[in-house]
Protein backbone atom coordinates (compact mmCIF):
# COMPACT_ATOMS: atom_id res chain seq x y z
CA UNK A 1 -31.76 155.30 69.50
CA UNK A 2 -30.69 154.22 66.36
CA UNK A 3 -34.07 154.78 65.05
CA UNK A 4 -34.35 158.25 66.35
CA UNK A 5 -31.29 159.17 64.42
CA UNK A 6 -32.21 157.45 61.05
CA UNK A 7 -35.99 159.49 61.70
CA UNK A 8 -34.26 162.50 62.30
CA UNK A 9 -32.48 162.08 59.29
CA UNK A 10 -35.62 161.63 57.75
CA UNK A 11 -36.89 165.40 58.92
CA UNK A 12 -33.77 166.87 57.72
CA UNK A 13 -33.95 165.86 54.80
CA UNK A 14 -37.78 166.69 54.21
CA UNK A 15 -36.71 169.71 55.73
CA UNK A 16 -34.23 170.22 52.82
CA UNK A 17 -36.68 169.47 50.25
CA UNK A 18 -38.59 172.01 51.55
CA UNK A 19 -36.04 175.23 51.20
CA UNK A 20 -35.57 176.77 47.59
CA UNK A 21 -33.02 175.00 45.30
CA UNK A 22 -29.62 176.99 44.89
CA UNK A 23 -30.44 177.34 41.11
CA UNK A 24 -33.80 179.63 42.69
CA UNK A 25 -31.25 182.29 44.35
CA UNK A 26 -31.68 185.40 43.11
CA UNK A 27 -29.50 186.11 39.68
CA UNK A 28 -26.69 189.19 40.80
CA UNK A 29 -27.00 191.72 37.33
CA UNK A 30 -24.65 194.24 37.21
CA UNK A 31 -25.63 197.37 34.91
CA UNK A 32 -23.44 199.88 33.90
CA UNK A 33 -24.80 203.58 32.41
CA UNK A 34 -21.73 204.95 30.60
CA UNK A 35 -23.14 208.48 31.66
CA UNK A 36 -26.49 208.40 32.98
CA UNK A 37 -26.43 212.32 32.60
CA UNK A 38 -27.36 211.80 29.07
CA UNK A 39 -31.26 210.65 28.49
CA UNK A 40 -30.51 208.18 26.41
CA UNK A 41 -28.18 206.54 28.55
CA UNK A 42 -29.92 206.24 31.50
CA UNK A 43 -33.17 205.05 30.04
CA UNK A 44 -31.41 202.43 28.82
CA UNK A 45 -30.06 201.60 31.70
CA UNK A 46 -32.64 202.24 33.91
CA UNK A 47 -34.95 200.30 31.45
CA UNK A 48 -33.01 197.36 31.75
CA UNK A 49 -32.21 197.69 36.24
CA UNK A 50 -36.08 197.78 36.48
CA UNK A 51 -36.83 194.58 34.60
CA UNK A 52 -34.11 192.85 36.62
CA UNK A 53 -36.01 193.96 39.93
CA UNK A 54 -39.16 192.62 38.39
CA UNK A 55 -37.84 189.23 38.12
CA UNK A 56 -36.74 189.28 41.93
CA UNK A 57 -33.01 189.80 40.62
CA UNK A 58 -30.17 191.22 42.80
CA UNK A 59 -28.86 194.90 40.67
CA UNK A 60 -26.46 196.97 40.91
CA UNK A 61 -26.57 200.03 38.67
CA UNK A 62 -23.41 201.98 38.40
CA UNK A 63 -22.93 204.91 36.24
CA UNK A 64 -19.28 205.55 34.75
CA UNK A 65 -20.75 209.97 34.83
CA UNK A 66 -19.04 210.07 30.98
CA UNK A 67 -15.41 208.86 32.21
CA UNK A 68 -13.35 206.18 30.54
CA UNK A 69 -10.68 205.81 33.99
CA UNK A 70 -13.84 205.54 36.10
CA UNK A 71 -15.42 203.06 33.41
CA UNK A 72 -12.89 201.11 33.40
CA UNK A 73 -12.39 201.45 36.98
CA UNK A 74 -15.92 199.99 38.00
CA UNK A 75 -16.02 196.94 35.36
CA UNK A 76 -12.41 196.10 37.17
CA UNK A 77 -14.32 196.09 40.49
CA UNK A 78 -17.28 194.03 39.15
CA UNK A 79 -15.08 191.60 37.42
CA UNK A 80 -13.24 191.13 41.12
CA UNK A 81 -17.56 190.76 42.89
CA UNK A 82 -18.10 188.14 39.74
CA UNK A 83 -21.50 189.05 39.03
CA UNK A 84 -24.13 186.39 37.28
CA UNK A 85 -23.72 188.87 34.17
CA UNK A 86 -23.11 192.38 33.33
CA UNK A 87 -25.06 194.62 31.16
CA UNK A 88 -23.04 198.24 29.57
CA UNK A 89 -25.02 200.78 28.35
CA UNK A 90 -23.22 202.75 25.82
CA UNK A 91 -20.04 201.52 26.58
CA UNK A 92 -16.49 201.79 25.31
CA UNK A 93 -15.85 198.28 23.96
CA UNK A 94 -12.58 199.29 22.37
CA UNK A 95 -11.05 201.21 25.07
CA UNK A 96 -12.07 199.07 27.82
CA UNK A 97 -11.07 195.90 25.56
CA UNK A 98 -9.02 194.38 28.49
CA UNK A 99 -12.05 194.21 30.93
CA UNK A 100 -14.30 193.06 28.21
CA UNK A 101 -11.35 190.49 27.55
CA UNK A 102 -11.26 189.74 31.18
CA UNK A 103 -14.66 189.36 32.16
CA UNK A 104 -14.66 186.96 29.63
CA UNK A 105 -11.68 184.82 31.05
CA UNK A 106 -13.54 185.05 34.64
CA UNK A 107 -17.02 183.49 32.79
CA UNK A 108 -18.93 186.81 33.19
CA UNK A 109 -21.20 187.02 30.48
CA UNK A 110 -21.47 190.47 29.17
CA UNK A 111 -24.20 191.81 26.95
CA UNK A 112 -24.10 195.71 25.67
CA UNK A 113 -26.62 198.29 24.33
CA UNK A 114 -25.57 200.71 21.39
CA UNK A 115 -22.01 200.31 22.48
CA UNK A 116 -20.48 198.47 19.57
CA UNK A 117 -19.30 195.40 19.23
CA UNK A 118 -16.52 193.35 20.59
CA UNK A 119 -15.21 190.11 20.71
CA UNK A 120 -15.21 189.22 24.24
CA UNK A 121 -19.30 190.62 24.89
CA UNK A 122 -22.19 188.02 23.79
CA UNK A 123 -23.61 190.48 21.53
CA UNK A 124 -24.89 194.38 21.12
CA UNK A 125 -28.24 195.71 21.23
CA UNK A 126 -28.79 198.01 18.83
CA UNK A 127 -30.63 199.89 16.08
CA UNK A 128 -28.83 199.63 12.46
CA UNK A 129 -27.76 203.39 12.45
CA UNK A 130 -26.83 202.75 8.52
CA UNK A 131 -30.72 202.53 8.02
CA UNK A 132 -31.66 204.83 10.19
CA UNK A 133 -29.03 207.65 8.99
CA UNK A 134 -30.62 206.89 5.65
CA UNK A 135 -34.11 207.32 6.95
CA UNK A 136 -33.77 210.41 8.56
CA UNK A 137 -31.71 211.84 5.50
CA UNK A 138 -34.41 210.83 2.95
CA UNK A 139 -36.80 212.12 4.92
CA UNK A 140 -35.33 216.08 5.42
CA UNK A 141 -34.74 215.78 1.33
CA UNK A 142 -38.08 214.46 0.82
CA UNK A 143 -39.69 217.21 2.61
CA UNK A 144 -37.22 219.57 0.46
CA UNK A 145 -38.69 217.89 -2.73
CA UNK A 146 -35.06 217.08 -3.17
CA UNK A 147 -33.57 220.62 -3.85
CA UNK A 148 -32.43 223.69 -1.67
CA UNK A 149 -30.17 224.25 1.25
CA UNK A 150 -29.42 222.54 4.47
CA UNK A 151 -27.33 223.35 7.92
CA UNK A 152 -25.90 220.25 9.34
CA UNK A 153 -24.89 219.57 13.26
CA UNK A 154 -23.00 217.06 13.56
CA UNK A 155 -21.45 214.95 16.29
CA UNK A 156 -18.07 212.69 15.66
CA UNK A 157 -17.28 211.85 18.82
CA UNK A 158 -19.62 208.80 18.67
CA UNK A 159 -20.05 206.00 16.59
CA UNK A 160 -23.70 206.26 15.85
CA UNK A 161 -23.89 209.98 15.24
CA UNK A 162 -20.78 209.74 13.29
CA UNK A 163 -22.37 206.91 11.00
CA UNK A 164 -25.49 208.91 10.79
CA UNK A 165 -23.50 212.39 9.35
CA UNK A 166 -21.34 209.59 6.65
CA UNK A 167 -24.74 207.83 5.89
CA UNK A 168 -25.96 211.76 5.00
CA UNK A 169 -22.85 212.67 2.95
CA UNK A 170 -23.81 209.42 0.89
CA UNK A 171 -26.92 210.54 0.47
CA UNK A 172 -26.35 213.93 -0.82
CA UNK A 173 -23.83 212.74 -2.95
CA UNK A 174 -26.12 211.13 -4.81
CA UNK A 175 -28.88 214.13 -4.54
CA UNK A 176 -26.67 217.53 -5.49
CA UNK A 177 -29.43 219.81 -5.78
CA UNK A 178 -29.47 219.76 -2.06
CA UNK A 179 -25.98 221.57 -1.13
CA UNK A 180 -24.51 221.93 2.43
CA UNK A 181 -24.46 225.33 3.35
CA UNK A 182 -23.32 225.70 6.82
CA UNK A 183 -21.97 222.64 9.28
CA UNK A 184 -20.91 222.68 12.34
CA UNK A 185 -19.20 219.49 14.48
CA UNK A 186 -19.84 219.49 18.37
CA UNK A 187 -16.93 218.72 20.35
CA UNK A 188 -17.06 215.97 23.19
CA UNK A 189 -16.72 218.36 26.27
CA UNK A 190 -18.70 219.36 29.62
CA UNK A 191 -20.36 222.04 28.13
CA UNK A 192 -21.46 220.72 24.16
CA UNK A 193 -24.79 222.66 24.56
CA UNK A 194 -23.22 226.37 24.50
CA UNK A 195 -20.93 224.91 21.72
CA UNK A 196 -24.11 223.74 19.71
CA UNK A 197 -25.60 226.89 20.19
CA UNK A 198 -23.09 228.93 19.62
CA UNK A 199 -22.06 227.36 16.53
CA UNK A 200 -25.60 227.05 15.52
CA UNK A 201 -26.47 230.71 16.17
CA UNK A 202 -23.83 231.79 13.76
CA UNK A 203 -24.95 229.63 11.22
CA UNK A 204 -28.53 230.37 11.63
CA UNK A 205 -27.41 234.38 11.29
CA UNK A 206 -24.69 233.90 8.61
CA UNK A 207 -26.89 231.86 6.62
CA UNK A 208 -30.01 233.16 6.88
CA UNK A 209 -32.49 232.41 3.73
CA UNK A 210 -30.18 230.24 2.57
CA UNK A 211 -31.41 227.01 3.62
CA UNK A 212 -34.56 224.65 3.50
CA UNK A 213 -33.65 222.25 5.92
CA UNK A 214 -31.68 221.43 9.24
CA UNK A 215 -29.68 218.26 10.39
CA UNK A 216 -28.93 217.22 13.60
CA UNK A 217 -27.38 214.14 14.59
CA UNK A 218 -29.04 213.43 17.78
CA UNK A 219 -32.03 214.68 19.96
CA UNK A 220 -30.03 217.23 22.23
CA UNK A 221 -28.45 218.88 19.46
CA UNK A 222 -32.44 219.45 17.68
CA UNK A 223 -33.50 221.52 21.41
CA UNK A 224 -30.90 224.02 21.16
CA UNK A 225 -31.78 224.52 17.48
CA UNK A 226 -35.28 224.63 18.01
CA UNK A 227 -34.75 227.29 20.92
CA UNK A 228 -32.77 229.18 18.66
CA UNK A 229 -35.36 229.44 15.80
CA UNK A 230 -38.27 230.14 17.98
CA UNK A 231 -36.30 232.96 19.58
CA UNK A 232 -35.92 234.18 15.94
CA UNK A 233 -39.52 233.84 15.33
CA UNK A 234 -39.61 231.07 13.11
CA UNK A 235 -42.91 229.30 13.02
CA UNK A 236 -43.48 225.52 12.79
CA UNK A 237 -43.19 224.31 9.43
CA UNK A 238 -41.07 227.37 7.57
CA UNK A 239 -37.91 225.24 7.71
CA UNK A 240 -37.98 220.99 8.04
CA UNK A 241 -36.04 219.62 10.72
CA UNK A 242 -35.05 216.03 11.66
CA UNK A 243 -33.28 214.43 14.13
CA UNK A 244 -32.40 211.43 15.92
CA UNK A 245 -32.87 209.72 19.73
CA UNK A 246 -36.89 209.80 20.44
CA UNK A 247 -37.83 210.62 23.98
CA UNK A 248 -40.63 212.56 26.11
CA UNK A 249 -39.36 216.14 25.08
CA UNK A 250 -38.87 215.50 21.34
CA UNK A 251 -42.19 214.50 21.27
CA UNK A 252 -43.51 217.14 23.33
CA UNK A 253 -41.30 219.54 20.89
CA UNK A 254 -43.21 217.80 17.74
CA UNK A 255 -46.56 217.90 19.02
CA UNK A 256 -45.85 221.94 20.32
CA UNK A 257 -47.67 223.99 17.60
CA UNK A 258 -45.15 226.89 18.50
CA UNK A 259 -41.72 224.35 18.50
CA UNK A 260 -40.10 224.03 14.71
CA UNK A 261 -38.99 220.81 15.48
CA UNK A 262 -41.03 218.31 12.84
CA UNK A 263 -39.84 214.56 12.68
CA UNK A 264 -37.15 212.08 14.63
CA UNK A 265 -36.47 208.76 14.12
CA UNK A 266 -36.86 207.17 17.61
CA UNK A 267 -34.46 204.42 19.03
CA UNK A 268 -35.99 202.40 21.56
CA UNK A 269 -33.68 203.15 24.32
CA UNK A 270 -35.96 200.97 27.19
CA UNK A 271 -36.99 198.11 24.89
CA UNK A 272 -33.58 197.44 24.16
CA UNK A 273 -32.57 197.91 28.17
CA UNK A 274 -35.58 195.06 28.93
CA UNK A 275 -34.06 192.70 25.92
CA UNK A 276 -30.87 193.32 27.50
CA UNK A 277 -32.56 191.63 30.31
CA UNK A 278 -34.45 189.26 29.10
CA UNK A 279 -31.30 187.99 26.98
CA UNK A 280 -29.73 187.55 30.30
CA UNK A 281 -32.52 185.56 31.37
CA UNK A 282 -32.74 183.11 28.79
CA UNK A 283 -28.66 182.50 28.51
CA UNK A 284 -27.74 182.57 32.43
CA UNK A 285 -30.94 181.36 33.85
CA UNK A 286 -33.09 179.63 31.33
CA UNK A 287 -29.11 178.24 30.32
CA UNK A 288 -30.02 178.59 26.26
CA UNK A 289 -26.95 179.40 23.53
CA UNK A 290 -26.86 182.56 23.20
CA UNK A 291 -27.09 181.78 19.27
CA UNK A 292 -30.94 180.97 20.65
CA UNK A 293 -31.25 184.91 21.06
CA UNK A 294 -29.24 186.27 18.25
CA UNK A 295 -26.61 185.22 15.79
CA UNK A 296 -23.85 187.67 15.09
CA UNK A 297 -22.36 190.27 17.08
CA UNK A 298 -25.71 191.95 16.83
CA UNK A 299 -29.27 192.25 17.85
CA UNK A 300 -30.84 194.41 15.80
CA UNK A 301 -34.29 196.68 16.80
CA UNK A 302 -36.39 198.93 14.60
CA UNK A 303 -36.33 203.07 14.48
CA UNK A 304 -39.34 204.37 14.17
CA UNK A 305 -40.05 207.60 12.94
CA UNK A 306 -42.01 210.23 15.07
CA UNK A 307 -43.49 213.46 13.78
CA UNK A 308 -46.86 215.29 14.22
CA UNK A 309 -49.30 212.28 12.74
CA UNK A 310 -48.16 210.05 16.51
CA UNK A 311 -46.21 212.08 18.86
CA UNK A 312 -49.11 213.44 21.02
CA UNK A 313 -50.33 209.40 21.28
CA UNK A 314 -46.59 208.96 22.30
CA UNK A 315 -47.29 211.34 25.43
């Protein structure tokens, strides 16, 4: 009897062996899409969900559909589940500072794309909107050969459109025989695309012969414009226009013979939603510093700019 029980003991624990270690359970990732209504946002997002599925990873994707209450509402929630980490996509680090702050006390590890920075998160994924503010803004005056007028739409409400109209105002400081002739500022509501194009249509009426070149501060802003001057019958090339984002659309818009869009500098929203991902992998799982990934509150990734010379080979 005795040694029936100590062989049985002996299956069991061969039996044991045999299961998958705890460490092999499947890591829980929470993602959260600050608005997945906006492109950019949910390819981010999205980006960064599908690479967790690849590795055989438990997600949950929540989108916050542009609120702050419901934001904060569903980190609170997640904080309570205790996920293996959470990744925010355009988040509001400084208004949801007490659930960064708390995720932190409960040993979440949070990692964020183009939100910002904050103290309690790992790091931010992000492009270096200083450069690429400068980019796109020495491109339209370089296109100008440095003289003439431009019409600006701009975009305060965010942090990386607002750094991109301040990194312009530099920029033309220093280059004044390129004056501002019209601007207008989009306001953070439901319905910004009739206030870009109405504000844009006046310009574009008001102003008319006036200017060289137009500014816009990110992607969405450019289609209205670019609606706006075909309806006028401007052709591509009469007037040089940048913006900012990337995506399928502006590049369909560049390569379009009869669209007057020309150039943006494109952020690579699903890169940096896979190195969100992968960042988790090598700090939760793979149980590296995260100073193995990226020192400083940042991770920084490249712009690249996007006009007729690669946007078809982008389709």
């Amino acid at each position: 009897m005795h040694r029936r029980t100590i062989a049985k003991s002996v299956l069991a624990v061969a039996a044991l062996a045999a299961l998958p270690a705890a460490a092999d359970a499947p890591v829980n990732l929470a993602v959260i899409g600050f608005q997945m209504s906006s492109e950019t946002h949910a390819r981010a997002a999205n980006a960064a969900a599908a690479a967790a599925r690849a590795k055989g990873w438990a997600v949950t994707l929540l989108n916050s559909e542009g609120s702050l209450p419901k934001h904060v509402e569903q980190f609170e929630a997640l904080i309570q589940r205790k996920p293996d980490a959470v990744i925010v996509c355009m988040g509001k680090p400084v208004e949801a500072d007490a659930q960064f702050q708390a995720a932190k006390a409960a040993g979440i590890p949070v990692i964020t794309v183009m939100s910002g920075s904050s103290p309690y998160a790992l790091f931010d994924i992000a492009v270096n909107e200083y450069q690429v503010g400068a980019q796109a803004a020495l491109w339209l005056l370089g296109r100008m050969h440095y003289r003439g007028g431009i019409l600006e739409q701009r975009f305060d409400g965010n942090a990386g459109t607002r750094i991109r109209g301040k990194v312009l105002d530099l920029v033309l400081s220093e280059n004044q025989a390129v004056t501002v002739v019209g601007t207008a500022s989009m306001a953070r509501t439901a319905s910004w695309q009739d206030d870009v194009r109405g504000a844009m249509q006046a310009l574009l009426l008001r102003d008319q012969g006036k200017f060289q070149g137009i500014w816009a501060s990110f992607d969405g802003q450019a289609y209205i414009i670019d609606d706006l001057l075909q309806a006028q019958g401007v052709k591509k090339g009469d007037l040089s226009i940048i913006s900012i984002d990337g995506g399928k659309e502006t590049y369909r818009r560049i390569a379009d013979p009869a669209s007057t869009l020309l150039a943006t500098y494109a952020i690579p929203f699903e890169a940096m939603g896979a190195r969100a991902t992968a960042a988790v992998d090598a700090i939760v799982v793979q149980k590296q510093p995260a100073a193995s990934v990226t020192t400083g509150p940042y991770l920084f990734m490249d712009a690249m700019l996007v006009d007729q010379s690669n946007a078809k080979q982008l389709l």
